[in-house]
C-alpha atoms as a PDB file:
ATOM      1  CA  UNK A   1      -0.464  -3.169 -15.727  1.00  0.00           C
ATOM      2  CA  UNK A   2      -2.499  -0.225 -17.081  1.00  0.00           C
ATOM      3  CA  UNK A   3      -1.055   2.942 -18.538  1.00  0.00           C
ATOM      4  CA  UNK A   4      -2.773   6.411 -18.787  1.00  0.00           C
ATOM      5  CA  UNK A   5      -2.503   8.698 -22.192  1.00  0.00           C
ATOM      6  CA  UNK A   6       1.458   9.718 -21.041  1.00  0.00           C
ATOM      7  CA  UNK A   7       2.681   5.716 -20.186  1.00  0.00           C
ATOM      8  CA  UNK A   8       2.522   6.179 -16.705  1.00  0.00           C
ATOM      9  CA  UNK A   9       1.337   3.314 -14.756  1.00  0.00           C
ATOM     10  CA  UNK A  10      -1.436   3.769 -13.208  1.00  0.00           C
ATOM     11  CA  UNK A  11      -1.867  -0.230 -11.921  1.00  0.00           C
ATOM     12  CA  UNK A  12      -1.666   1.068  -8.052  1.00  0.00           C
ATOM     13  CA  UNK A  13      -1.935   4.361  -8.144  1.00  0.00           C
ATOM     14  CA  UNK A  14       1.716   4.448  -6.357  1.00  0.00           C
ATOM     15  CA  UNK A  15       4.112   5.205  -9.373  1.00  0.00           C
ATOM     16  CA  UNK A  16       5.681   1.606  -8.304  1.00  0.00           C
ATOM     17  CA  UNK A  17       5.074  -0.295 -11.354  1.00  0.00           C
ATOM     18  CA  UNK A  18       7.723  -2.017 -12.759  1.00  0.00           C
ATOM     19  CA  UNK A  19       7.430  -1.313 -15.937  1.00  0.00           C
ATOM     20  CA  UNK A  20       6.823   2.014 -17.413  1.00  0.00           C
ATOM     21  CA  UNK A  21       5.470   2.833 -21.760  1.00  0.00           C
ATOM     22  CA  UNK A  22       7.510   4.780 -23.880  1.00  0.00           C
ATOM     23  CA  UNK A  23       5.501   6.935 -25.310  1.00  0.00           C
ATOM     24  CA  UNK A  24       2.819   5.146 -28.241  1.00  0.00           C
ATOM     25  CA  UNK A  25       4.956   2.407 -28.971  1.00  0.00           C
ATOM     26  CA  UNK A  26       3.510  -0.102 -26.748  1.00  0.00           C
ATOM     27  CA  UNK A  27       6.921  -1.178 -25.545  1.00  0.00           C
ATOM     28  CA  UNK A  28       7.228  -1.132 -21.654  1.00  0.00           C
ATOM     29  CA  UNK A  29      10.965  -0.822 -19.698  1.00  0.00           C
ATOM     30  CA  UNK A  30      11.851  -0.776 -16.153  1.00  0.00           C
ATOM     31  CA  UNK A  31      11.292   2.552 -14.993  1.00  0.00           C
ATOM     32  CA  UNK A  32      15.632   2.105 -13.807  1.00  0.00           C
ATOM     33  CA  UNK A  33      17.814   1.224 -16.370  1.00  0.00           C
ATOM     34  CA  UNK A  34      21.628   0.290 -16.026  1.00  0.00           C
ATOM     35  CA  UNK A  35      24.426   2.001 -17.269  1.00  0.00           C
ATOM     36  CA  UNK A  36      27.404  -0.524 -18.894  1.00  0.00           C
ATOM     37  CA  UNK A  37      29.716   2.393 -20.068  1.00  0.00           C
ATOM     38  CA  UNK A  38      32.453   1.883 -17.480  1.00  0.00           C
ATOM     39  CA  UNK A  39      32.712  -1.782 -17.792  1.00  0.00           C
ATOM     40  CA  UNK A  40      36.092  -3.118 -19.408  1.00  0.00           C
ATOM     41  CA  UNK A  41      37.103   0.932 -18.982  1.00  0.00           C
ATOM     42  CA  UNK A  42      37.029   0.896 -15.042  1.00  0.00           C
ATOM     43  CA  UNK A  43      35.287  -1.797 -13.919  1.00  0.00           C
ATOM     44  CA  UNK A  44      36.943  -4.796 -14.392  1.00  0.00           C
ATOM     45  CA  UNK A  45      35.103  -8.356 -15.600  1.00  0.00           C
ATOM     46  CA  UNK A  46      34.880  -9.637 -11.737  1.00  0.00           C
ATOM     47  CA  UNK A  47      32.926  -6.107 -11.100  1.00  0.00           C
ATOM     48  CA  UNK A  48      31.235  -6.014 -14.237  1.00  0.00           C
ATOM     49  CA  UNK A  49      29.149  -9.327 -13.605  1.00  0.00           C
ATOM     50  CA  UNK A  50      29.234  -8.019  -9.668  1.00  0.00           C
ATOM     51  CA  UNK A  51      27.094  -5.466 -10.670  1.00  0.00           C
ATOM     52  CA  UNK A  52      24.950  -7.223 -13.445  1.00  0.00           C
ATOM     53  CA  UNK A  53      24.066 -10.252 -10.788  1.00  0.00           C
ATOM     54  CA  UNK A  54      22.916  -7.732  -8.404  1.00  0.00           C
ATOM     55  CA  UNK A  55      21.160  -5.948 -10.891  1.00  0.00           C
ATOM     56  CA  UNK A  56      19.524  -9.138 -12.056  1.00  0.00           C
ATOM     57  CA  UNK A  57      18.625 -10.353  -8.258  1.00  0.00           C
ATOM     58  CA  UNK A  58      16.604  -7.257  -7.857  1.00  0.00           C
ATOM     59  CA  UNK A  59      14.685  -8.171 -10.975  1.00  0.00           C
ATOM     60  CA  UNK A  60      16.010  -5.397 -13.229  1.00  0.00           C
ATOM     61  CA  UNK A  61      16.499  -7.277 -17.386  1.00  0.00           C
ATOM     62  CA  UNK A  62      17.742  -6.156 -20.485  1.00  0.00           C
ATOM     63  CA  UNK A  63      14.560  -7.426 -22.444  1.00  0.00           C
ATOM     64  CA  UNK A  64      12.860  -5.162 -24.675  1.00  0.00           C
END
């Protein structure tokens, strides 16, 4: 993937890129991220790793 001067990708020219640069680091994330704050609060375990497979079958990851 290629990035312009603000991390953008600019692979397609569609703003679909998976992955997105922040800033000048040269570290790329997905351009979603997922929010764990309510598990073990309101989401239980079961609904926790509910959420975390479907995150992971849609190819979202933690990596950095």
């Amino acid at each position: 993937m290629t990035t312009d001067a603000t991390g953008t990708g600019t692979g397609t020219g569609t703003g679909t890129e998976p992955y997105v640069r922040v800033g000048r680091s040269g570290l790329f994330v997905d351009r979603v991220g997922l929010g764990t704050m309510q598990f073990g609060w309101s989401v239980d375990e079961t609904g926790a790793f509910d959420v975390l497979d479907a995150y992971a079958e849609l190819s979202g990851n933690f990596e950095t």
